[in-house]
PDB file of N, CA and C in Angstrom:
ATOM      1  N   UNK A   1       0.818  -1.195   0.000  1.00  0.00           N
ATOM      2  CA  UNK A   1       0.000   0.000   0.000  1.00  0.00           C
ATOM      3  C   UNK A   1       0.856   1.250   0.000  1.00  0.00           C
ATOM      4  N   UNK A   2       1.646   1.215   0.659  1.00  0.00           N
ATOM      5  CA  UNK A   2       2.525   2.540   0.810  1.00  0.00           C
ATOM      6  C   UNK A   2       3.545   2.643  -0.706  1.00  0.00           C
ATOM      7  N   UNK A   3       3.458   1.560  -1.655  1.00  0.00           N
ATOM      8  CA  UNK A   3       4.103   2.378  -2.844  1.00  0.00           C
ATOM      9  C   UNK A   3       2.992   3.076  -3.528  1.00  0.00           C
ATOM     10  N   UNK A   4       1.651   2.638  -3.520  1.00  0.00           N
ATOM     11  CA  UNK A   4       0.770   3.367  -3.614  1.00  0.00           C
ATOM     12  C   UNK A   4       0.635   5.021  -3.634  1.00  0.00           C
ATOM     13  N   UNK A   5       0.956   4.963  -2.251  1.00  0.00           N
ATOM     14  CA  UNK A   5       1.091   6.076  -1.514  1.00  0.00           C
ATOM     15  C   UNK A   5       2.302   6.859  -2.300  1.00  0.00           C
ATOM     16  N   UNK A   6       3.418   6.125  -2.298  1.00  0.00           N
ATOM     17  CA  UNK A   6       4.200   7.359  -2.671  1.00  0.00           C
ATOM     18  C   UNK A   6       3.958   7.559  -4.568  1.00  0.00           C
ATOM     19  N   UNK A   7       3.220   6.927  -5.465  1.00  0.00           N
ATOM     20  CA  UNK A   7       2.953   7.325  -6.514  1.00  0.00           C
ATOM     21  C   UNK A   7       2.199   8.563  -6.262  1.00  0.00           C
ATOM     22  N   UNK A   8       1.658   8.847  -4.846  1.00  0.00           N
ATOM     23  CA  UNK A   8       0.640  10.187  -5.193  1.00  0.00           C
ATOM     24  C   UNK A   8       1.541  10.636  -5.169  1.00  0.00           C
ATOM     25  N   UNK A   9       2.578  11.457  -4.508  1.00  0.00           N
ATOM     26  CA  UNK A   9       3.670  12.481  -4.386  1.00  0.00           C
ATOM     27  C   UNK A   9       3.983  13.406  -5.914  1.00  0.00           C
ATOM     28  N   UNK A  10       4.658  11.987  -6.489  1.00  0.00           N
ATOM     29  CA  UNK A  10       4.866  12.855  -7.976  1.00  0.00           C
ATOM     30  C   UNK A  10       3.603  13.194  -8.601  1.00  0.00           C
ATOM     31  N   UNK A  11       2.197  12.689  -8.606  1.00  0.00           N
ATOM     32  CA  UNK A  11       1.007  13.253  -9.246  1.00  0.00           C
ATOM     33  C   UNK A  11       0.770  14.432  -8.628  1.00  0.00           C
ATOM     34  N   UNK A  12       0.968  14.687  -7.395  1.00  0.00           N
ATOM     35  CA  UNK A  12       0.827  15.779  -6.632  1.00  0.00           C
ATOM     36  C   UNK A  12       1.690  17.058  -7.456  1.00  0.00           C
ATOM     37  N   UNK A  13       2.448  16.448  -7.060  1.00  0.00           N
ATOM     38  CA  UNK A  13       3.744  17.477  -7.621  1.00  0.00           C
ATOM     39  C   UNK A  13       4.102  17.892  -9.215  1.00  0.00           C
ATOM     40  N   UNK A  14       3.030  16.975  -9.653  1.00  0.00           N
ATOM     41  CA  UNK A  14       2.655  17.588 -11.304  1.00  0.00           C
ATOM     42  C   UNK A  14       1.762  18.144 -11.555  1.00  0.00           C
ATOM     43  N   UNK A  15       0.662  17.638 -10.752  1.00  0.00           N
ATOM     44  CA  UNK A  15      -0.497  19.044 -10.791  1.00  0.00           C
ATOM     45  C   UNK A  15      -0.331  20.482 -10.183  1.00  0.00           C
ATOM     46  N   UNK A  16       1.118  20.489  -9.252  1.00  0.00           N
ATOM     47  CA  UNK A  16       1.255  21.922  -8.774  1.00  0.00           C
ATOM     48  C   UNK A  16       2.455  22.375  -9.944  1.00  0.00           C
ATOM     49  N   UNK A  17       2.941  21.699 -10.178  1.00  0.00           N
ATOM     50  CA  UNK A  17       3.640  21.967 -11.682  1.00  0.00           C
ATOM     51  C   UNK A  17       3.173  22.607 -12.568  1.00  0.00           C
ATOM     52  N   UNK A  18       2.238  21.731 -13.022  1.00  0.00           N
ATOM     53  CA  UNK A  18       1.022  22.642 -14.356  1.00  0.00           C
ATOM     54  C   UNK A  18       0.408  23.229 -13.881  1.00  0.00           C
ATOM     55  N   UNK A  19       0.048  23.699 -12.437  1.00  0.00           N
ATOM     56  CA  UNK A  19      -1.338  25.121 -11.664  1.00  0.00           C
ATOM     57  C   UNK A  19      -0.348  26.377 -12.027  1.00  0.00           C
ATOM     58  N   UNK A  20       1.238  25.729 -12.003  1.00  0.00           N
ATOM     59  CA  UNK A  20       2.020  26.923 -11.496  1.00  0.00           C
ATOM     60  C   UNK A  20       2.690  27.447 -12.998  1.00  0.00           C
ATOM     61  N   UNK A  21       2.280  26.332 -13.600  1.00  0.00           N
ATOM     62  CA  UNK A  21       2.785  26.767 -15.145  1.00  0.00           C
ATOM     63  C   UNK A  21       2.036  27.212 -15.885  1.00  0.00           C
ATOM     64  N   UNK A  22       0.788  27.274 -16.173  1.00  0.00           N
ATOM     65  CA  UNK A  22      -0.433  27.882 -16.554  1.00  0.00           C
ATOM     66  C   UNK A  22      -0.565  29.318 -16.219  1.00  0.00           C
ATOM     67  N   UNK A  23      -0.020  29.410 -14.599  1.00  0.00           N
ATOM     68  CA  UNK A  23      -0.115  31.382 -14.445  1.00  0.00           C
ATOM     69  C   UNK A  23       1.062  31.935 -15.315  1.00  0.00           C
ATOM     70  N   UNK A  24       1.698  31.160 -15.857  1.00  0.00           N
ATOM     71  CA  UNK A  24       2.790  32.020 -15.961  1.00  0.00           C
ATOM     72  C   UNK A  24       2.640  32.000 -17.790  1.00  0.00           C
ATOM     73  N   UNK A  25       1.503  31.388 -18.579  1.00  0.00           N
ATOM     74  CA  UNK A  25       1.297  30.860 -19.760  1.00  0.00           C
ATOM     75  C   UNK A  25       0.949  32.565 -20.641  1.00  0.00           C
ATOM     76  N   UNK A  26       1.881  32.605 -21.220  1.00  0.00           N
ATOM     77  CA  UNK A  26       1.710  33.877 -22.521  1.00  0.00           C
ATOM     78  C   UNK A  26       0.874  33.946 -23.787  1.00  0.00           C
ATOM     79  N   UNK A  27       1.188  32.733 -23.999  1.00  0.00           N
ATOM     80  CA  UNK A  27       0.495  32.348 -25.767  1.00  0.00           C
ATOM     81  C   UNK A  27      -0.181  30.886 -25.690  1.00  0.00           C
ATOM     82  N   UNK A  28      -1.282  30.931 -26.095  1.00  0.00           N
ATOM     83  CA  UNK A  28      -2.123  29.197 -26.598  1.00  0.00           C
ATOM     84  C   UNK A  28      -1.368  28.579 -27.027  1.00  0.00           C
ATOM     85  N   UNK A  29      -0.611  28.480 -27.909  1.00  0.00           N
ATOM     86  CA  UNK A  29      -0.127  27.123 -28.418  1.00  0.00           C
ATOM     87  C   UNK A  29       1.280  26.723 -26.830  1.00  0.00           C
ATOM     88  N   UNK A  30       1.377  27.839 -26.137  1.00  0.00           N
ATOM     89  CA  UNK A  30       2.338  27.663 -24.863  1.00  0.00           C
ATOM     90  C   UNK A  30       1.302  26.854 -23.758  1.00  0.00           C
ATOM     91  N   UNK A  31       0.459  27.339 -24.036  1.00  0.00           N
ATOM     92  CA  UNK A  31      -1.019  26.878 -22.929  1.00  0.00           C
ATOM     93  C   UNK A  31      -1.287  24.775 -23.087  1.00  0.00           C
ATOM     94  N   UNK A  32      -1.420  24.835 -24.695  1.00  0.00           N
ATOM     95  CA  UNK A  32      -1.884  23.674 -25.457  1.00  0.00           C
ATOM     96  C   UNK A  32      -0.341  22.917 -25.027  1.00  0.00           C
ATOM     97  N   UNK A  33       0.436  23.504 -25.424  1.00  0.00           N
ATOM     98  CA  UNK A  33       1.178  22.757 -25.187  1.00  0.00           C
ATOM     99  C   UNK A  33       2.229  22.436 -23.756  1.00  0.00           C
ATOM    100  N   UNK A  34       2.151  22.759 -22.558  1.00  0.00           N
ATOM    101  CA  UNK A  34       1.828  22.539 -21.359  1.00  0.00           C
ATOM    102  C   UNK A  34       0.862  21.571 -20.926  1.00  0.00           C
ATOM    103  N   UNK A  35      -0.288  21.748 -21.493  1.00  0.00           N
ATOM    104  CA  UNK A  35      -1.705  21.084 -21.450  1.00  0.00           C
ATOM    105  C   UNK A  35      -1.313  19.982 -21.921  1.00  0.00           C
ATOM    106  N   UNK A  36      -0.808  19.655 -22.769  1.00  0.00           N
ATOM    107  CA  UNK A  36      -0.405  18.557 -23.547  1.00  0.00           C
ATOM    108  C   UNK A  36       0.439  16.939 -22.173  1.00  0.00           C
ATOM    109  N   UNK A  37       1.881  18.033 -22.278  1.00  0.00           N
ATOM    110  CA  UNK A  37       2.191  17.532 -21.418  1.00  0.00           C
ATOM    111  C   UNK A  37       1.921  16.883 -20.215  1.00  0.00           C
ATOM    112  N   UNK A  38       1.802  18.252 -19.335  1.00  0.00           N
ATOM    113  CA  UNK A  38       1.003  17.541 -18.009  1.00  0.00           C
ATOM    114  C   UNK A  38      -0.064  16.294 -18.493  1.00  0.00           C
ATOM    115  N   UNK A  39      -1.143  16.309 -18.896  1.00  0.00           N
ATOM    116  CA  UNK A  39      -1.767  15.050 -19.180  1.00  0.00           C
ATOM    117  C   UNK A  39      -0.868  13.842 -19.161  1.00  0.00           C
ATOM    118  N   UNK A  40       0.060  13.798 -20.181  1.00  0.00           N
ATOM    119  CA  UNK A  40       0.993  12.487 -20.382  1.00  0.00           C
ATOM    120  C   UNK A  40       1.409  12.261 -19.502  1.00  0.00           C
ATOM    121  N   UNK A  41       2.086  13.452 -18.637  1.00  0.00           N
ATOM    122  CA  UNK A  41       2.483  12.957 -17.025  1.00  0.00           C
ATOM    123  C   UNK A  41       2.056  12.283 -16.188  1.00  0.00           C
ATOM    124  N   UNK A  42       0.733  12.852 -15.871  1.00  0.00           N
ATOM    125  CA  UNK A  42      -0.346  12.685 -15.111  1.00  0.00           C
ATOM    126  C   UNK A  42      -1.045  11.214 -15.422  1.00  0.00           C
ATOM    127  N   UNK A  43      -1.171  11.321 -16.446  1.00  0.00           N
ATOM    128  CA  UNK A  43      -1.776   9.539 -16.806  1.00  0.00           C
ATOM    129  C   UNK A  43      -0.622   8.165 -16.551  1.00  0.00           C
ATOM    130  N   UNK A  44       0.549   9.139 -17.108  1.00  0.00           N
ATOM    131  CA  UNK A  44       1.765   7.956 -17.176  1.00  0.00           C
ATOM    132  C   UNK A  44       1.338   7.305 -14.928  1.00  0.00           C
ATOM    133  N   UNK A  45       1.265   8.569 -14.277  1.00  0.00           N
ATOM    134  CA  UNK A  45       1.172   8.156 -12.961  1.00  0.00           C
ATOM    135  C   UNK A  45       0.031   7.217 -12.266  1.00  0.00           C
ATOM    136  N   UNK A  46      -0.963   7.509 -13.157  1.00  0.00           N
ATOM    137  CA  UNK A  46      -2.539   7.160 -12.574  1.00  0.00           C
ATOM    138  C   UNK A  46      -2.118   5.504 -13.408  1.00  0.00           C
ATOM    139  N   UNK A  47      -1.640   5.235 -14.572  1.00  0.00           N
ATOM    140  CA  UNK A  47      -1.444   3.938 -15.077  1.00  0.00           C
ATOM    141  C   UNK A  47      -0.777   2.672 -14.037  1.00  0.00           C
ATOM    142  N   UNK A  48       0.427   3.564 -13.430  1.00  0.00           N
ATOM    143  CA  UNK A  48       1.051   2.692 -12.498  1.00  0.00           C
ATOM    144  C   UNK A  48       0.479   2.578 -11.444  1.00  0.00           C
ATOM    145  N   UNK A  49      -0.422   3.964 -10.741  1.00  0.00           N
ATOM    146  CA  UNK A  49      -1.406   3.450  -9.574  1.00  0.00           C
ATOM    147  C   UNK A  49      -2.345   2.563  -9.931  1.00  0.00           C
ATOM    148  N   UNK A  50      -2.714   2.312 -11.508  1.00  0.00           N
ATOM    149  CA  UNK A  50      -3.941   1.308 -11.436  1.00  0.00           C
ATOM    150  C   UNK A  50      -2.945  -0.112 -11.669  1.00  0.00           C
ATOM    151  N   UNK A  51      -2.175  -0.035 -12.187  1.00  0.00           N
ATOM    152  CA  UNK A  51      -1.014  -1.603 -11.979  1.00  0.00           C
ATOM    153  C   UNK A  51      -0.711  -1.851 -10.279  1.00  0.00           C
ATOM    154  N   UNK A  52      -0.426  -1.043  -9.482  1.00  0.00           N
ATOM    155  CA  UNK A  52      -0.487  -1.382  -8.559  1.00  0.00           C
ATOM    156  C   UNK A  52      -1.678  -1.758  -7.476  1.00  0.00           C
ATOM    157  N   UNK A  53      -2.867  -0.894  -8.070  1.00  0.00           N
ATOM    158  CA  UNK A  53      -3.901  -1.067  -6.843  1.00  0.00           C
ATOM    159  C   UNK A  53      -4.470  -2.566  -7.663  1.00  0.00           C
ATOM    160  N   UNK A  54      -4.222  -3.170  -8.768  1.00  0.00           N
ATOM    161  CA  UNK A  54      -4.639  -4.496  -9.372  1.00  0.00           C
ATOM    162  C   UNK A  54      -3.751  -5.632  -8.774  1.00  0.00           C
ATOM    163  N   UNK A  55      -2.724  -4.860  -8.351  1.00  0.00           N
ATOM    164  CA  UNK A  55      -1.692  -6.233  -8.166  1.00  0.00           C
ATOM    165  C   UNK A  55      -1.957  -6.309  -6.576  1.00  0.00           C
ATOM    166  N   UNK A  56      -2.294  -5.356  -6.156  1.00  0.00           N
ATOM    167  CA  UNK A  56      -3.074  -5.025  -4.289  1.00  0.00           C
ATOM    168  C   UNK A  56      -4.592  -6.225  -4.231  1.00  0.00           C
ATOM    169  N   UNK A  57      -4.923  -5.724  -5.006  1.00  0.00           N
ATOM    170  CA  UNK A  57      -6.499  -6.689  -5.243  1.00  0.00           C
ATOM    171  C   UNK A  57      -6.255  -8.344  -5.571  1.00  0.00           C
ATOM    172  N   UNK A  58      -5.117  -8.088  -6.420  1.00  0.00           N
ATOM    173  CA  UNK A  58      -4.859  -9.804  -6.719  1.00  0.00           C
ATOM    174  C   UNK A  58      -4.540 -10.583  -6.042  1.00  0.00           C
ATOM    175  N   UNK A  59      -3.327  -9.641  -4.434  1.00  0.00           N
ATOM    176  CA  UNK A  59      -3.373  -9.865  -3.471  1.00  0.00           C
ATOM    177  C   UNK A  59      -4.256 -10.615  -2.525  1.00  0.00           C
ATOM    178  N   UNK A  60      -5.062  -9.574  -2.249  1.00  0.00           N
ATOM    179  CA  UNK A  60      -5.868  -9.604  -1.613  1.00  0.00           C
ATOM    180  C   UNK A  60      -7.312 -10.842  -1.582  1.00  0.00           C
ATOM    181  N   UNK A  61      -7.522 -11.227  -2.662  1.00  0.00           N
ATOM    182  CA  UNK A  61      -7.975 -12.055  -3.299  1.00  0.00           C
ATOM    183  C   UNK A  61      -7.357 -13.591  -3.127  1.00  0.00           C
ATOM    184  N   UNK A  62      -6.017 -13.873  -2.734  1.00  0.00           N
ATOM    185  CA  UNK A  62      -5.651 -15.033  -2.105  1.00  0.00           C
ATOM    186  C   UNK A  62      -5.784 -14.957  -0.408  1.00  0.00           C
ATOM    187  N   UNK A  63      -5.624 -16.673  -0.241  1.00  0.00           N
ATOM    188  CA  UNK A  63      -5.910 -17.018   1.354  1.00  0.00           C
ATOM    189  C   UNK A  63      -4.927 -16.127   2.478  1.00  0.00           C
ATOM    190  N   UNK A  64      -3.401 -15.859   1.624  1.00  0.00           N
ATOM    191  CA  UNK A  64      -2.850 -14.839   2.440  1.00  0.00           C
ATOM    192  C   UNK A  64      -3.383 -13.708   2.688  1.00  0.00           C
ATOM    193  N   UNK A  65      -3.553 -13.092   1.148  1.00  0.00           N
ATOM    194  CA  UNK A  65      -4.023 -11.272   1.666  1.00  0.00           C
ATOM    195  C   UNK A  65      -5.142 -11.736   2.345  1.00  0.00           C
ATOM    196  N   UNK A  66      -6.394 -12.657   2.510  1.00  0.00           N
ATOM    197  CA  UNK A  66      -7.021 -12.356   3.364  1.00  0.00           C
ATOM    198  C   UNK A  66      -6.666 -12.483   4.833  1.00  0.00           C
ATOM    199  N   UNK A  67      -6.206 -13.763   5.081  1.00  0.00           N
ATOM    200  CA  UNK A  67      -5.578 -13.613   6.477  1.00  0.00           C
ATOM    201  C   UNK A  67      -4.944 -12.347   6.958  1.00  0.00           C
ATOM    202  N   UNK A  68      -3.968 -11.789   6.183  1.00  0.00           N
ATOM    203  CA  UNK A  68      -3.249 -10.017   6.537  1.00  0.00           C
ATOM    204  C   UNK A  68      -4.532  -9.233   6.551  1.00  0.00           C
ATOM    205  N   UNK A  69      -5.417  -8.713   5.945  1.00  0.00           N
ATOM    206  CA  UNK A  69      -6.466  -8.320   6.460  1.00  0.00           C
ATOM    207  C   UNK A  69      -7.293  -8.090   7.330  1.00  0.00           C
ATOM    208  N   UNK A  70      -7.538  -9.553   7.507  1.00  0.00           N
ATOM    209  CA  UNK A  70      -8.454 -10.082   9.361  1.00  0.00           C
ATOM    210  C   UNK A  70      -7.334  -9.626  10.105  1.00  0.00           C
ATOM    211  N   UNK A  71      -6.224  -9.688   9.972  1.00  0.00           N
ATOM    212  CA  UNK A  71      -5.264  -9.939  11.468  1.00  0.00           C
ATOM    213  C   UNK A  71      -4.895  -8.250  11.062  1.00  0.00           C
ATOM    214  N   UNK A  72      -4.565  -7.474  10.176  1.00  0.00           N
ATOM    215  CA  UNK A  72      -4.788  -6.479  10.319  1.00  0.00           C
ATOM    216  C   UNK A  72      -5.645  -5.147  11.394  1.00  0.00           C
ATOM    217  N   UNK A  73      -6.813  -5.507  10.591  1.00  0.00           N
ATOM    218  CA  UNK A  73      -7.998  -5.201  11.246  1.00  0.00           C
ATOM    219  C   UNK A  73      -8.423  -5.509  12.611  1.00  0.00           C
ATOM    220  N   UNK A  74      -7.808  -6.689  13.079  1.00  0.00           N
ATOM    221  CA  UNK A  74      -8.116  -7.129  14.706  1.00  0.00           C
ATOM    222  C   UNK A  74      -6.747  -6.760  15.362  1.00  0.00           C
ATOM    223  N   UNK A  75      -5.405  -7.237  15.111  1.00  0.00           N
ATOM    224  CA  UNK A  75      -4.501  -7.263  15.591  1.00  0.00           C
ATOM    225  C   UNK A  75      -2.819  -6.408  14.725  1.00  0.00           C
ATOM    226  N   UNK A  76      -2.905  -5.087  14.694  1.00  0.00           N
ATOM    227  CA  UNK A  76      -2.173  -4.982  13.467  1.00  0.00           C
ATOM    228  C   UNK A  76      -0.615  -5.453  14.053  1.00  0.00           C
ATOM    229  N   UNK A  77      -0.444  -4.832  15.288  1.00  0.00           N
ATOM    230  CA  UNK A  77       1.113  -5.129  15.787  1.00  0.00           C
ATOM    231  C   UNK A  77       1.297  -6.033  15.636  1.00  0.00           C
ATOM    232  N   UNK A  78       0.523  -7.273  15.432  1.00  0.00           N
ATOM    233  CA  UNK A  78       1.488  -8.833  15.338  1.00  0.00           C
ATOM    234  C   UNK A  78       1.751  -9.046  13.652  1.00  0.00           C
ATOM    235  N   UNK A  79       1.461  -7.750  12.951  1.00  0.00           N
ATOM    236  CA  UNK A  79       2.103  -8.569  11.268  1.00  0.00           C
ATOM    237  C   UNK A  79       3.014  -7.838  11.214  1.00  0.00           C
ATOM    238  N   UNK A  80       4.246  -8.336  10.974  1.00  0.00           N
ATOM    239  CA  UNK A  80       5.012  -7.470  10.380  1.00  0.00           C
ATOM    240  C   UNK A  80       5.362  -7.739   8.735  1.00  0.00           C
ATOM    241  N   UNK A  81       6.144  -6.595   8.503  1.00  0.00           N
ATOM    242  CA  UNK A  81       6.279  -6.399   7.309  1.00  0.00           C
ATOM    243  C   UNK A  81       7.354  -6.928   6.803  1.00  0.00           C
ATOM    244  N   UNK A  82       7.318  -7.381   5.283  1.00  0.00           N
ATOM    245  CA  UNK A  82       8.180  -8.606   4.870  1.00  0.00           C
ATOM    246  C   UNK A  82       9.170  -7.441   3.603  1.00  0.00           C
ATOM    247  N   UNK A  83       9.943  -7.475   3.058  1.00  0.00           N
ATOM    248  CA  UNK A  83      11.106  -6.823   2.590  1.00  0.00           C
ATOM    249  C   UNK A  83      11.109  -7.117   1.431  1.00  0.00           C
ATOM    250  N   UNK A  84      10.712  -6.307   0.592  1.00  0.00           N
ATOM    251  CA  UNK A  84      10.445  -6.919  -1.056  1.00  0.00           C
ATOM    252  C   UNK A  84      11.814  -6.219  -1.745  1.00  0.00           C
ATOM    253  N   UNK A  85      12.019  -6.773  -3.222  1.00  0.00           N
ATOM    254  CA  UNK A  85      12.567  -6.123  -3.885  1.00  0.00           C
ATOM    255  C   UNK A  85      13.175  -4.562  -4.124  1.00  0.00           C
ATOM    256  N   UNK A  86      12.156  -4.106  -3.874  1.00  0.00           N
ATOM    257  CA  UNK A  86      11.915  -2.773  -3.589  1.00  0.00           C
ATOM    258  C   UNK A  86      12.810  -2.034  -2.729  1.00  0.00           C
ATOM    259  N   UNK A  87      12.530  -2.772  -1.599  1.00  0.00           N
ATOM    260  CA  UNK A  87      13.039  -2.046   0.234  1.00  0.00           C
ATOM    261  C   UNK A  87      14.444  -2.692   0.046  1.00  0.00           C
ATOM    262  N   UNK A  88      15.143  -3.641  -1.060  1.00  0.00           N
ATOM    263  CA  UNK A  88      16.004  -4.122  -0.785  1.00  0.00           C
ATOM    264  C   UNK A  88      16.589  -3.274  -1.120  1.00  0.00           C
ATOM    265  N   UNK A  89      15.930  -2.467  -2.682  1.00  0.00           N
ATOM    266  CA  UNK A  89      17.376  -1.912  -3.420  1.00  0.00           C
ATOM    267  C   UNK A  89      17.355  -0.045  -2.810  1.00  0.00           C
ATOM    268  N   UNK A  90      16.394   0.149  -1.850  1.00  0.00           N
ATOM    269  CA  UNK A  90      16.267   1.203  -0.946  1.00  0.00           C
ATOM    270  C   UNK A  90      17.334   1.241  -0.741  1.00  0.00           C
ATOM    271  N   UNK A  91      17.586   0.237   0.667  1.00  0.00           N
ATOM    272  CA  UNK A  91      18.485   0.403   2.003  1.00  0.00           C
ATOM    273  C   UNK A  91      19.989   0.085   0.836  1.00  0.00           C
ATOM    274  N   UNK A  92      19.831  -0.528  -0.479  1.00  0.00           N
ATOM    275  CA  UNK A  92      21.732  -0.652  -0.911  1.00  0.00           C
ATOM    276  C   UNK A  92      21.936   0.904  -1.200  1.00  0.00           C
ATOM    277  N   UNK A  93      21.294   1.420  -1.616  1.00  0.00           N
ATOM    278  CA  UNK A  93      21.084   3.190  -1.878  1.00  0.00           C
ATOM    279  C   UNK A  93      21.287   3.715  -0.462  1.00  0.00           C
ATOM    280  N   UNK A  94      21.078   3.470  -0.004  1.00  0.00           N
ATOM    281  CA  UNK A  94      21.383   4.627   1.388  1.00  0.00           C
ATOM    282  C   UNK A  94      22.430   4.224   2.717  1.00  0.00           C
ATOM    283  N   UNK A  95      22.649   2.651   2.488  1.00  0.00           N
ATOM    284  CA  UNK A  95      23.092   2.124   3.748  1.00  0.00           C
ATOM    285  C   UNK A  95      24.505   1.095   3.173  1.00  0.00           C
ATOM    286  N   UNK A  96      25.527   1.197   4.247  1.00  0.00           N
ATOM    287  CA  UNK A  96      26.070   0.392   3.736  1.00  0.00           C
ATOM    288  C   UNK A  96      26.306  -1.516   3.531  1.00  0.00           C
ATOM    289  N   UNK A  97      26.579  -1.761   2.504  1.00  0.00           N
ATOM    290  CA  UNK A  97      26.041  -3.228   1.689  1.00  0.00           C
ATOM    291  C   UNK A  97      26.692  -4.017   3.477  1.00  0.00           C
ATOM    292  N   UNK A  98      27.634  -3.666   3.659  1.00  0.00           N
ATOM    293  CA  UNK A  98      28.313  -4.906   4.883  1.00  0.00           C
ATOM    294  C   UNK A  98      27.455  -4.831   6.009  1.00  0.00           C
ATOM    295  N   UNK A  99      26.679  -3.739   6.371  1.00  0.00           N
ATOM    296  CA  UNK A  99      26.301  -3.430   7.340  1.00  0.00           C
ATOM    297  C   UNK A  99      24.961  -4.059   7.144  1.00  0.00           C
ATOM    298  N   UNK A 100      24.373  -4.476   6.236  1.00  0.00           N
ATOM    299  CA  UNK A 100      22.877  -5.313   5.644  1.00  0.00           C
ATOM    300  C   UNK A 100      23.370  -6.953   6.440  1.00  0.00           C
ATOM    301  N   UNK A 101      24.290  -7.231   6.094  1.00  0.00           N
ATOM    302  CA  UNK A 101      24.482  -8.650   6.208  1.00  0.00           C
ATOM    303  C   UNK A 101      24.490  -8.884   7.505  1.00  0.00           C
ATOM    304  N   UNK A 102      24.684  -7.995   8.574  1.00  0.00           N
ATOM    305  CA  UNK A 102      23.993  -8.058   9.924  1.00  0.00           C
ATOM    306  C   UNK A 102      22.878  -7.656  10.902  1.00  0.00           C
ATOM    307  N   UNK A 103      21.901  -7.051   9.644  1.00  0.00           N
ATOM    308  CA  UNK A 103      20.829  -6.971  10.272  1.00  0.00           C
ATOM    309  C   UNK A 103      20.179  -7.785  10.403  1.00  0.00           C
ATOM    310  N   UNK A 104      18.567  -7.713  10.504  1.00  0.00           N
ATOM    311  CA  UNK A 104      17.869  -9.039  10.735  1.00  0.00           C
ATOM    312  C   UNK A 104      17.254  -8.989   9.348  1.00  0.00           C
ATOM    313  N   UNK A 105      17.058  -7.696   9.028  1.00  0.00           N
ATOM    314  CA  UNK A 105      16.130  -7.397   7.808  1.00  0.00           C
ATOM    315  C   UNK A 105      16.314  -8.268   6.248  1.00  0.00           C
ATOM    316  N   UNK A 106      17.881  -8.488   6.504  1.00  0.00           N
ATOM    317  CA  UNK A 106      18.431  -9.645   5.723  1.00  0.00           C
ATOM    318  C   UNK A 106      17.921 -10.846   5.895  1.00  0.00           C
ATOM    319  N   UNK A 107      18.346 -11.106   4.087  1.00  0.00           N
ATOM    320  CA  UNK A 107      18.051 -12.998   4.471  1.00  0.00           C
ATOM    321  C   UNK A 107      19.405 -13.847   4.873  1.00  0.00           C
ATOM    322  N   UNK A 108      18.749 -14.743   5.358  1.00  0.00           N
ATOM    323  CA  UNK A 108      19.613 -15.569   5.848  1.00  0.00           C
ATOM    324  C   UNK A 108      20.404 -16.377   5.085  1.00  0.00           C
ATOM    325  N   UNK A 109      21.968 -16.884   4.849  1.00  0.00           N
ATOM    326  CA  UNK A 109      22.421 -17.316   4.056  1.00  0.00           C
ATOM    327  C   UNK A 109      22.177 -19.092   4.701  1.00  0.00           C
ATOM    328  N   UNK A 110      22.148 -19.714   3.641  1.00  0.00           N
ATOM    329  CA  UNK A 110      21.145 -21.123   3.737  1.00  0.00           C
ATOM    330  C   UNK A 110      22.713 -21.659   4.099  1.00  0.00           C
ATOM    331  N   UNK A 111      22.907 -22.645   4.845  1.00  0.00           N
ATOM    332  CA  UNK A 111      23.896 -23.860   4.881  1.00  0.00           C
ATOM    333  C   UNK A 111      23.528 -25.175   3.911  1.00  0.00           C
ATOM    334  N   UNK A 112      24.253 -25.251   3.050  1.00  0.00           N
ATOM    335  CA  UNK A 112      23.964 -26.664   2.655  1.00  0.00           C
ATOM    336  C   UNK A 112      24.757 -27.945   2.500  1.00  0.00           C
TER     337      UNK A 112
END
C-alpha cells in the first residue's frame, strides 16, 4: 500500500507543476502545449497506480491477503512487514552493503 502512496507524491507534484505553469502561460499554443504535457504525465502516474492497486487486489484475493487483512484489522502489531525487492534496493542506496548482512532485515544465508 505505501508504494501506492508514494505514486501520489509525484502526481501531486505535477499538478502543482502545471497550476504553477499555466499562471505564468503567454500564448495558446504555450497553454496547449503545457496542457499537452502535463496530461501524459499525469496519466503515465494514474497507469502505475492502477497496476499497482490491481496487483493489491490480486493480493488480496488469495488465502494470504485475506488472512493479513483479518489480522490487520483485529490485531495490526502482530504482522510485520516482509522486505520486497523494492526495500532491498532502498536500504543498498542509502546504507552500507556490509552493514545489511547483519541486520535481521536480511536474508539468511542457507547452509547446505
Amino acid at each position: 500500500m505505501e508504494k501506492i502512496v508514494w505514486c501520489l507524491l509525484p502526481y501531486c507534484g505535477f499538478e502543482a507543476l502545471h497550476t504553477f505553469a499555466f499562471t505564468r502561460v503567454t500564448t495558446v499554443d504555450l497553454h496547449d502545449n503545457i496542457g499537452d504535457i502535463g496530461r501524459y504525465l499525469s496519466m503515465s502516474i494514474m497507469w502505475i497506480m492502477l497496476l499497482l492497486f490491481s496487483l493489491r487486489l490480486r493480493f488480496l484475493q488469495t488465502v494470504e491477503g485475506d488472512y493479513y487483512e483479518r489480522r490487520l484489522s483485529s490485531d495490526a502489531s502482530r504482522i510485520t512487514r516482509w522486505r520486497d525487492a523494492f526495500d532491498s534496493w532502498i536500504l543498498q542506496q542509502f546504507m552500507n552493503p556490509g552493514e545489511l548482512d547483519r541486520r535481521f532485515l536480511s536474508q539468511r544465508k542457507t547452509q547446505e
